[in-house]
C-alpha atoms as a PDB file:
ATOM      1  CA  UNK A   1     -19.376   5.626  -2.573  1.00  0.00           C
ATOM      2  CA  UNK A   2     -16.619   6.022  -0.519  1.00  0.00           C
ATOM      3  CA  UNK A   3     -15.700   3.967   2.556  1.00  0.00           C
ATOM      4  CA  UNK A   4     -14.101   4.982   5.862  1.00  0.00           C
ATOM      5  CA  UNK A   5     -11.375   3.799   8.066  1.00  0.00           C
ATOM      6  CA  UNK A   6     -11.291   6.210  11.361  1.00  0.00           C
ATOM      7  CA  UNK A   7      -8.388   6.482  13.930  1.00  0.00           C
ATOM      8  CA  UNK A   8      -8.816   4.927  16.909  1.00  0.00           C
ATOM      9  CA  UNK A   9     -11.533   6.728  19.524  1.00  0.00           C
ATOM     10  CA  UNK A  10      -9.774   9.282  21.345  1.00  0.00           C
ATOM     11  CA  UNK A  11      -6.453   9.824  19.199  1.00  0.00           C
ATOM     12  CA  UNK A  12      -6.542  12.851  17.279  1.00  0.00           C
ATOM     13  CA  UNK A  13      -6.071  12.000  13.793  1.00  0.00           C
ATOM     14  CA  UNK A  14      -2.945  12.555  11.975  1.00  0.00           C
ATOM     15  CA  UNK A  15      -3.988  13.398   8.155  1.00  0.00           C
ATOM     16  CA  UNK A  16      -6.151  11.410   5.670  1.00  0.00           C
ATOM     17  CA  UNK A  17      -5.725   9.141   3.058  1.00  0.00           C
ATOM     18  CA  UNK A  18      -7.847   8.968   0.062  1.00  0.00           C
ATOM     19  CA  UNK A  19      -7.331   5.349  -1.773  1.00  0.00           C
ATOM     20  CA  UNK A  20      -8.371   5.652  -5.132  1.00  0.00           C
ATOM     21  CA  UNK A  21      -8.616   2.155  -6.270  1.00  0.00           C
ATOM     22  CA  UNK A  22      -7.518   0.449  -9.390  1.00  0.00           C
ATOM     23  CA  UNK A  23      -9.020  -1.058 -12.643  1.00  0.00           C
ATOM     24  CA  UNK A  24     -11.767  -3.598 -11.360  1.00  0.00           C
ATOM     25  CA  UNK A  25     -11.663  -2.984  -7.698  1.00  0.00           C
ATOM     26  CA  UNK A  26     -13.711  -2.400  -4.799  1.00  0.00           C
ATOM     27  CA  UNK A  27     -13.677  -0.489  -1.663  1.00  0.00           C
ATOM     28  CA  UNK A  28     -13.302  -4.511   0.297  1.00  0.00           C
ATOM     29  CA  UNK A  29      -9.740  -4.792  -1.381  1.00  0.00           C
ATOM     30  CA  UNK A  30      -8.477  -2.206   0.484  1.00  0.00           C
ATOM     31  CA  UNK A  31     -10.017  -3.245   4.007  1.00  0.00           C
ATOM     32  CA  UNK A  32      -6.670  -4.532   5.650  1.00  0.00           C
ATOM     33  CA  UNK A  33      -4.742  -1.434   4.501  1.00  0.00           C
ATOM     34  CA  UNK A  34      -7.533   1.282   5.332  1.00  0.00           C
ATOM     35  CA  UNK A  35      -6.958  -0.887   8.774  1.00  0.00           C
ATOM     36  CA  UNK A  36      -3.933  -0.666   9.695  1.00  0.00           C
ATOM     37  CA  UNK A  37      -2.961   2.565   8.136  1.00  0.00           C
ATOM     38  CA  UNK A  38      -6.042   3.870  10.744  1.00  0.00           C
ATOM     39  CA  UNK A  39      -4.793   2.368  13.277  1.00  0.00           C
ATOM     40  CA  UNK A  40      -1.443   4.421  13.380  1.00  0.00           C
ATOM     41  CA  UNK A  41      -3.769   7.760  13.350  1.00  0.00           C
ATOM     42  CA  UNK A  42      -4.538   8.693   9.814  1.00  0.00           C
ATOM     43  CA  UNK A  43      -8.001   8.874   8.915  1.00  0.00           C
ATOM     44  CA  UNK A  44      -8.307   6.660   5.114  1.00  0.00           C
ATOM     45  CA  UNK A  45     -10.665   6.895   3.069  1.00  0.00           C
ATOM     46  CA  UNK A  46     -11.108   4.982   0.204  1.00  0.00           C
ATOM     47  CA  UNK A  47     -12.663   5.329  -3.576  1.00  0.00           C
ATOM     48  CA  UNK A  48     -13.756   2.415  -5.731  1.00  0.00           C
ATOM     49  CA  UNK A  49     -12.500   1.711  -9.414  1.00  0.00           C
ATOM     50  CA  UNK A  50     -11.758   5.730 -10.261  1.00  0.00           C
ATOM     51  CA  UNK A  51     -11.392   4.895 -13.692  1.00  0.00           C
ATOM     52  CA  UNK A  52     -15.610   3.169 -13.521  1.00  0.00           C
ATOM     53  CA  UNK A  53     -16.785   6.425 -13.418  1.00  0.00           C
ATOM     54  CA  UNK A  54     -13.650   9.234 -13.638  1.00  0.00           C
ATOM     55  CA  UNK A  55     -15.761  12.252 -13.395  1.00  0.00           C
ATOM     56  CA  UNK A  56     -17.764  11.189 -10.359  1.00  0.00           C
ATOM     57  CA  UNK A  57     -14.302   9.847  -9.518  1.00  0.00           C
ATOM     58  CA  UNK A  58     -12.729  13.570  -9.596  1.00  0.00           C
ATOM     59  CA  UNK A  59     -15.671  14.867  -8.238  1.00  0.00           C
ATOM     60  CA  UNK A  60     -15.768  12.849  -4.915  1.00  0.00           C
ATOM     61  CA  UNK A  61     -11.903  13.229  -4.650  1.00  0.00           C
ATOM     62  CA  UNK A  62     -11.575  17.060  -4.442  1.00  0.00           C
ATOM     63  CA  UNK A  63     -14.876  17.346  -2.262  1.00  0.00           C
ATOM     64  CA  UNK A  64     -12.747  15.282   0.552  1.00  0.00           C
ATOM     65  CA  UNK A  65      -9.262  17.368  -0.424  1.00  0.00           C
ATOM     66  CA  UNK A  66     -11.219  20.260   0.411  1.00  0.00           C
ATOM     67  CA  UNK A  67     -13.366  19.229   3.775  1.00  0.00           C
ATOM     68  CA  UNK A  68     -12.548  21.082   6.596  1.00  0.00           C
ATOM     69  CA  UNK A  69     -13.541  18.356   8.470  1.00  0.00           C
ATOM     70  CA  UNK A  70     -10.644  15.990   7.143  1.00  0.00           C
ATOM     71  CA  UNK A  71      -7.376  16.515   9.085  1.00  0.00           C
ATOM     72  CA  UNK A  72      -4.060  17.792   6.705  1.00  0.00           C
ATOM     73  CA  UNK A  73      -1.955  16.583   5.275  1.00  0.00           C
ATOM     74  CA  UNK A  74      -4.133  15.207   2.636  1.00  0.00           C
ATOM     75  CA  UNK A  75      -2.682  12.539   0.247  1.00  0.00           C
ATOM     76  CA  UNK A  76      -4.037  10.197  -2.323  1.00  0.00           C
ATOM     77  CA  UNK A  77      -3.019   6.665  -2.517  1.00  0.00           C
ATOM     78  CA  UNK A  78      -3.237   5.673  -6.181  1.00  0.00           C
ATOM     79  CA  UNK A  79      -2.800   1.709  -7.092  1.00  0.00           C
ATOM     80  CA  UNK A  80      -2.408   0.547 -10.570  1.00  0.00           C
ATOM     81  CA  UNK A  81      -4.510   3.110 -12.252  1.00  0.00           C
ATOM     82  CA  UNK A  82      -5.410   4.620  -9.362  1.00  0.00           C
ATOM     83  CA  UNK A  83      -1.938   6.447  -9.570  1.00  0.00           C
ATOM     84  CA  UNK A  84      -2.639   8.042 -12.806  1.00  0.00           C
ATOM     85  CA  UNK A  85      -5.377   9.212 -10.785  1.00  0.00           C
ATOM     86  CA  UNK A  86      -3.106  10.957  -8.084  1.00  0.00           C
ATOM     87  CA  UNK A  87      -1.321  12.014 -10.846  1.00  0.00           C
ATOM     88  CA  UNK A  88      -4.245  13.939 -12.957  1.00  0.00           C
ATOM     89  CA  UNK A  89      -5.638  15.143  -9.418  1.00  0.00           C
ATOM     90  CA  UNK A  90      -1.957  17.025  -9.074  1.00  0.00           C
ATOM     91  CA  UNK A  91      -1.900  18.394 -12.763  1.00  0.00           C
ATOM     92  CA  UNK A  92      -5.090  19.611 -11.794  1.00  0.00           C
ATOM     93  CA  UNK A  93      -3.883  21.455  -9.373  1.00  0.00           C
ATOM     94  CA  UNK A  94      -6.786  20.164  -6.579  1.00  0.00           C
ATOM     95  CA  UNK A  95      -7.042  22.302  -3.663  1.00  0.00           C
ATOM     96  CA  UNK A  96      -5.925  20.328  -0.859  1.00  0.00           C
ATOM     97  CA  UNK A  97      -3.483  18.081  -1.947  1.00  0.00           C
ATOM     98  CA  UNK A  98      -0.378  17.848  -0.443  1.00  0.00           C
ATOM     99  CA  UNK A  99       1.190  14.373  -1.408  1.00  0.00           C
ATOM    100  CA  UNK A 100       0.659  11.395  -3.768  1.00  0.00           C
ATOM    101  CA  UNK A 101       1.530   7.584  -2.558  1.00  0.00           C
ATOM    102  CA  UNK A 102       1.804   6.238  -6.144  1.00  0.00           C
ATOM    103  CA  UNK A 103       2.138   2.041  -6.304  1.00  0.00           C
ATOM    104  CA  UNK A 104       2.198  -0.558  -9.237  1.00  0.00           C
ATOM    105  CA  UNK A 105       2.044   2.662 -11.332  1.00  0.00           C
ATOM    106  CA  UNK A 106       0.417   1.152 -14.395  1.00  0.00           C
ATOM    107  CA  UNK A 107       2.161   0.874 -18.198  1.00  0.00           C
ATOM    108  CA  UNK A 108       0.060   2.240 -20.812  1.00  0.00           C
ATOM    109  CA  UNK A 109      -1.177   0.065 -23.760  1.00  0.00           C
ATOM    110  CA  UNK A 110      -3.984  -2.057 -25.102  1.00  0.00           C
ATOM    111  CA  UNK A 111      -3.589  -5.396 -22.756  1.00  0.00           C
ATOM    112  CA  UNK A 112      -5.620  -8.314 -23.374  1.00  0.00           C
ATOM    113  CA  UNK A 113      -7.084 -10.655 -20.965  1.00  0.00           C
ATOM    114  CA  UNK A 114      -5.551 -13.913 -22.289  1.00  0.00           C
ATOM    115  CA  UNK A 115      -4.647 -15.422 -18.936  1.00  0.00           C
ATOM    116  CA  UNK A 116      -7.940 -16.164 -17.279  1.00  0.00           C
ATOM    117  CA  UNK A 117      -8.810 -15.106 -13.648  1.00  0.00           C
ATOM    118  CA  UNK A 118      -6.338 -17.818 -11.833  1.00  0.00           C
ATOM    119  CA  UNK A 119      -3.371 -16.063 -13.475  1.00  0.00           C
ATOM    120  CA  UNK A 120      -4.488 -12.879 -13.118  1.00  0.00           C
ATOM    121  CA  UNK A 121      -4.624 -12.934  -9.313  1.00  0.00           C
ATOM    122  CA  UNK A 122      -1.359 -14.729  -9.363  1.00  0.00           C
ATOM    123  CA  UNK A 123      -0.274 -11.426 -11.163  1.00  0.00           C
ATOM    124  CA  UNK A 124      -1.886  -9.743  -8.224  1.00  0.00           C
ATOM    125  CA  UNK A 125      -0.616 -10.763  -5.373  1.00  0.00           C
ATOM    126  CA  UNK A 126       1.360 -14.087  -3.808  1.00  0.00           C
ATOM    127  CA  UNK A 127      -0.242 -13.006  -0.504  1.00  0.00           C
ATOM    128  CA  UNK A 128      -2.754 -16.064   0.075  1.00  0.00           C
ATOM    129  CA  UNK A 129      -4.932 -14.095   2.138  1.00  0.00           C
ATOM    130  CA  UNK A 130      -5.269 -11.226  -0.097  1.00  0.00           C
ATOM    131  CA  UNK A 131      -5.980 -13.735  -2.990  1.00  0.00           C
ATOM    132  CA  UNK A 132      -8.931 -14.407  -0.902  1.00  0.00           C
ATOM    133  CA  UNK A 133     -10.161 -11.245  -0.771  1.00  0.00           C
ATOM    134  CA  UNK A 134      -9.884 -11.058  -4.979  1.00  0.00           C
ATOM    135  CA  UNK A 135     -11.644 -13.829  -5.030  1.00  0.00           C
ATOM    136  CA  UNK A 136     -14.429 -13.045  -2.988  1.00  0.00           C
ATOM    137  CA  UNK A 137     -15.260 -10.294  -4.772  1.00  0.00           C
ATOM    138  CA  UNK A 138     -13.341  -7.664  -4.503  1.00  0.00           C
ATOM    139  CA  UNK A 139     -11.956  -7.497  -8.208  1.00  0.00           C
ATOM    140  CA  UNK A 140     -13.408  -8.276 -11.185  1.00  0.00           C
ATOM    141  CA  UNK A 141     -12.573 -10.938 -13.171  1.00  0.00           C
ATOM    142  CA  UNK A 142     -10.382  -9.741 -16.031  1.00  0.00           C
ATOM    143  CA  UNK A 143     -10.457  -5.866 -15.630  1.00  0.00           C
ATOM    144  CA  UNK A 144      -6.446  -5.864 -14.911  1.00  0.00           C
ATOM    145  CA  UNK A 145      -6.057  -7.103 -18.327  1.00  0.00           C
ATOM    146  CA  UNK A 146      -8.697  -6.055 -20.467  1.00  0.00           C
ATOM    147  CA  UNK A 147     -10.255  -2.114 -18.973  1.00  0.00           C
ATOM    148  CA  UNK A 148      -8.379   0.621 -21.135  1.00  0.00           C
ATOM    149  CA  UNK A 149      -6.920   3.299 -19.492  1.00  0.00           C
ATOM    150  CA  UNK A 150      -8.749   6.825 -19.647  1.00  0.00           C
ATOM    151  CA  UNK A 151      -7.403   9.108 -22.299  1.00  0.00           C
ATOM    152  CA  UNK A 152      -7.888  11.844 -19.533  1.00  0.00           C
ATOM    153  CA  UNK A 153      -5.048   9.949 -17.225  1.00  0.00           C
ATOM    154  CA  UNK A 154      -2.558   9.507 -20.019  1.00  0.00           C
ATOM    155  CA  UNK A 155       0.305  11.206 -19.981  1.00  0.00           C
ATOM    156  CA  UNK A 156      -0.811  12.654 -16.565  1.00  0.00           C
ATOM    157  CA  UNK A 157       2.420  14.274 -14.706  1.00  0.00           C
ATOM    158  CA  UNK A 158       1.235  16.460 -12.023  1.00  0.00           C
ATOM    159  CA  UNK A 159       2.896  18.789  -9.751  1.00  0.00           C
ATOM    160  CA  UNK A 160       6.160  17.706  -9.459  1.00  0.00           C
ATOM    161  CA  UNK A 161       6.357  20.392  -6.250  1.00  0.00           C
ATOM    162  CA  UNK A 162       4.347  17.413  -4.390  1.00  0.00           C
ATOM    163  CA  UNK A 163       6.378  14.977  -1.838  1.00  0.00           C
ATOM    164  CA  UNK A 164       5.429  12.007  -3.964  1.00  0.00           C
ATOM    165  CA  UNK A 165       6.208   7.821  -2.804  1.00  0.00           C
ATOM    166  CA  UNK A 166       6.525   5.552  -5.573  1.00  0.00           C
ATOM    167  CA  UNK A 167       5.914   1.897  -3.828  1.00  0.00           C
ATOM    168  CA  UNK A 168       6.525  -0.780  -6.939  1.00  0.00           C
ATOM    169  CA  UNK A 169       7.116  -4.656  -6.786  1.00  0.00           C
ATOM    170  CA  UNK A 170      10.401  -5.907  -8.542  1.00  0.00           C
ATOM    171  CA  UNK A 171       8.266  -8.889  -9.305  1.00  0.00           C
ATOM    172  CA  UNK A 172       6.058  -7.046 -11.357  1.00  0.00           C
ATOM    173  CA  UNK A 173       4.876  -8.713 -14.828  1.00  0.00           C
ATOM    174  CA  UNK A 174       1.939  -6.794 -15.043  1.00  0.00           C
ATOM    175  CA  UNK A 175       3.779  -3.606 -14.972  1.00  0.00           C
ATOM    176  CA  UNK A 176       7.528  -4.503 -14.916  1.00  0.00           C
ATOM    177  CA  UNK A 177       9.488  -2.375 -12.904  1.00  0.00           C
ATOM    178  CA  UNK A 178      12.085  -1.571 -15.538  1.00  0.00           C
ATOM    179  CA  UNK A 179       9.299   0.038 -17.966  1.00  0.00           C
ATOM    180  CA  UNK A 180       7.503   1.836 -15.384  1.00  0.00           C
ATOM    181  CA  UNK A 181      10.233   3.723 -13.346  1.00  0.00           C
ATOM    182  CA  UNK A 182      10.293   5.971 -16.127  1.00  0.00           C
ATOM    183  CA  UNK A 183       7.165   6.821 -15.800  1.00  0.00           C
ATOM    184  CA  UNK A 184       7.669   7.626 -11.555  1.00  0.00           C
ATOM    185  CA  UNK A 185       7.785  11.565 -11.010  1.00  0.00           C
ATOM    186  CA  UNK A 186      10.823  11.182  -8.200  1.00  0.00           C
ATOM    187  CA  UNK A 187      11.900   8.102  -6.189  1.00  0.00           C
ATOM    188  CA  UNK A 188      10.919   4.820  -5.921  1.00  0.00           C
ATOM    189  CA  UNK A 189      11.031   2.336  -3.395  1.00  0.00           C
ATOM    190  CA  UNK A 190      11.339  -1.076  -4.637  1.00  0.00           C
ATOM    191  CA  UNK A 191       9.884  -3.632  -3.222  1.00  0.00           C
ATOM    192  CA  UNK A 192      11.775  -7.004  -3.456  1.00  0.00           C
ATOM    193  CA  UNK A 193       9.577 -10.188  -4.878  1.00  0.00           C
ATOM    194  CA  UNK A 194       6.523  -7.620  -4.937  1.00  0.00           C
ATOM    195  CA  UNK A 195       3.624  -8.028  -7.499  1.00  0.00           C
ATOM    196  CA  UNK A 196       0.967  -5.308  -8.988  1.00  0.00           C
ATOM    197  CA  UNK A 197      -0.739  -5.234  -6.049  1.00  0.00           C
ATOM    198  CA  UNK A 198       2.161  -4.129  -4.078  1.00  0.00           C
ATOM    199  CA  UNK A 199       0.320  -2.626  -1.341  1.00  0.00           C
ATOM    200  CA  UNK A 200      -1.859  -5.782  -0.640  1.00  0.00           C
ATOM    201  CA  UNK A 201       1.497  -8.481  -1.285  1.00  0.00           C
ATOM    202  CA  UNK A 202       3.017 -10.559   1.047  1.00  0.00           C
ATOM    203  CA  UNK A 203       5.402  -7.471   2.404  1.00  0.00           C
ATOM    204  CA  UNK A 204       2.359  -5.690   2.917  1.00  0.00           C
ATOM    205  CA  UNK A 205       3.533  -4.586   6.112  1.00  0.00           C
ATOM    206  CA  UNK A 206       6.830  -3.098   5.172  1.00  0.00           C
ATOM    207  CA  UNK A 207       5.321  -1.163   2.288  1.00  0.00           C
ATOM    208  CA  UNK A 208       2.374   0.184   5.112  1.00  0.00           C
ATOM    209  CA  UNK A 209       5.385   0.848   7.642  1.00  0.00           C
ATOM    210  CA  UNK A 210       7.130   2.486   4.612  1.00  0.00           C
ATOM    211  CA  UNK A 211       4.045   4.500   3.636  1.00  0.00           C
ATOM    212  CA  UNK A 212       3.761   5.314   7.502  1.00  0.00           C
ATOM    213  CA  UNK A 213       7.335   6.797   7.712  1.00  0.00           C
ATOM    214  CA  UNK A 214       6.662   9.004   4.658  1.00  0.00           C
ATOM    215  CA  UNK A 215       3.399  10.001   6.297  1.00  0.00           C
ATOM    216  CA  UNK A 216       4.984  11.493   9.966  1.00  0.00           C
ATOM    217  CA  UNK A 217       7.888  13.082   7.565  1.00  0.00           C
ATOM    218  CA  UNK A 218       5.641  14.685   5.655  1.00  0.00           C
ATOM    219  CA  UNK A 219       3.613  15.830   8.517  1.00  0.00           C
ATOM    220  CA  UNK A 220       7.184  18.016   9.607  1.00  0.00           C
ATOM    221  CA  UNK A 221       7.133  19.370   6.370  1.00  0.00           C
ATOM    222  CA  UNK A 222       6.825  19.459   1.993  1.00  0.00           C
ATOM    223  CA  UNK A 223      10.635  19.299   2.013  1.00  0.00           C
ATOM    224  CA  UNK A 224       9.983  15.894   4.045  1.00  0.00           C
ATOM    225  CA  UNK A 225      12.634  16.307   6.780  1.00  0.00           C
ATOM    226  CA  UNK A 226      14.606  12.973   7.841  1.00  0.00           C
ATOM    227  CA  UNK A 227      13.462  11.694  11.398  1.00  0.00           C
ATOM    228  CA  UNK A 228      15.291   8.153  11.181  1.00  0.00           C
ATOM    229  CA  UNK A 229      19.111   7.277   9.484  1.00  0.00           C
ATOM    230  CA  UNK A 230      21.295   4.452   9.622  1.00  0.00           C
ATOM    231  CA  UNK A 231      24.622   4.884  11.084  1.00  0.00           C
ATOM    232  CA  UNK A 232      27.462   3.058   9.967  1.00  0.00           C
END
């Protein structure tokens, strides 16, 4: 099931946003993102766990990437192993993708849950408000730790033609920057003191007005043409 986020009545939306949501999540941990991304025109739409069930996962994904109804550019939004996601979409070559947002990309190997569900969101986020939202529900206890990752989304690469954002938290123990900017096809934008859930931290602003840029640059163009510079 997928749930919407429209831009605002009588604005003419500027491209869509499918979230495809990490390992334990729901569609409500993405509410205040799906928000304000909407609110600056793009149309977001966004996917449960992927990784609950990938092949419905897949399926849902390239049914929106290839809606006429859904306003271009179309890019997915892959947290945590919702980025392998983005990524296996691209090697798959889905019709109607033109970028991937890729954030707390995800380090492969058999984690254990040995911290227990306090911890865990602590490894989340440091945002108290999001840490609400965890714990009302909108992750399950343990998954971050303990759900292996789909053979089909190892070693996933994609298109490396694709504009592609990497968003990652230099605070990251679940997936420690260091480790995982190997695995980033292109740059990454680092964010300082962010956790896993870098999109939902306490700098969740700067990462949506950082997502926002790369969104009206890519709407000029793949080749993602500079509208903004510091001058010295």
């Amino acid at each position: 099931m997928t749930t919407a986020y429209d831009e605002p009545s009588g604005i003419a939306a500027r491209g869509t946003l499918l979230v495809a949501a990490g390992r334990g999540e729901t569609e409500a941990a993405y509410e205040r993102f799906g928000r304000r991304i909407s609110a600056d025109g793009y149309r977001v739409r966004v996917l449960p766990d992927v990784t609950a069930d990938l092949a419905a996962s897949f399926t849902s994904a390239e049914k929106l990437l290839v809606d006429d109804s859904s306003p271009g550019p179309k890019v997915v939004v892959g947290p945590d192993t919702g980025a392998l996601f983005a990524l296996a979409l691209a090697a798959r070559h889905a019709p109607g993708l033109d970028a991937l947002i890729l954030a707390g990309l995800p380090l492969v190997g058999g984690a254990v849950n040995l911290l227990g569900w306090e911890a865990e969101v602590e490894a989340r986020t440091a945002c108290p408000n999001h840490q609400r939202v965890l714990g009302g529900g909108a992750a399950t206890p343990g998954a971050l730790f303990s759900s292996p990752i789909p053979t089909e989304l190892i070693g996933a690469r994609g298109d490396l033609a694709l504009p592609t954002l990497g968003l990652h938290g230099d605070a990251d123990t679940v997936s420690p920057l260091a480790e995982a900017r190997a695995h980033y096809p292109g740059a990454v934008v680092a964010i300082a003191g962010g956790r896993h859930d870098v999109l939902n931290d306490v700098t969740h602003r700067t990462v949506a007005a950082t997502i926002v840029l790369f969104l009206e640059r890519l709407r000029l163009g793949a080749g993602l043409p500079t509208i903004a510079q510091v001058l010295r």
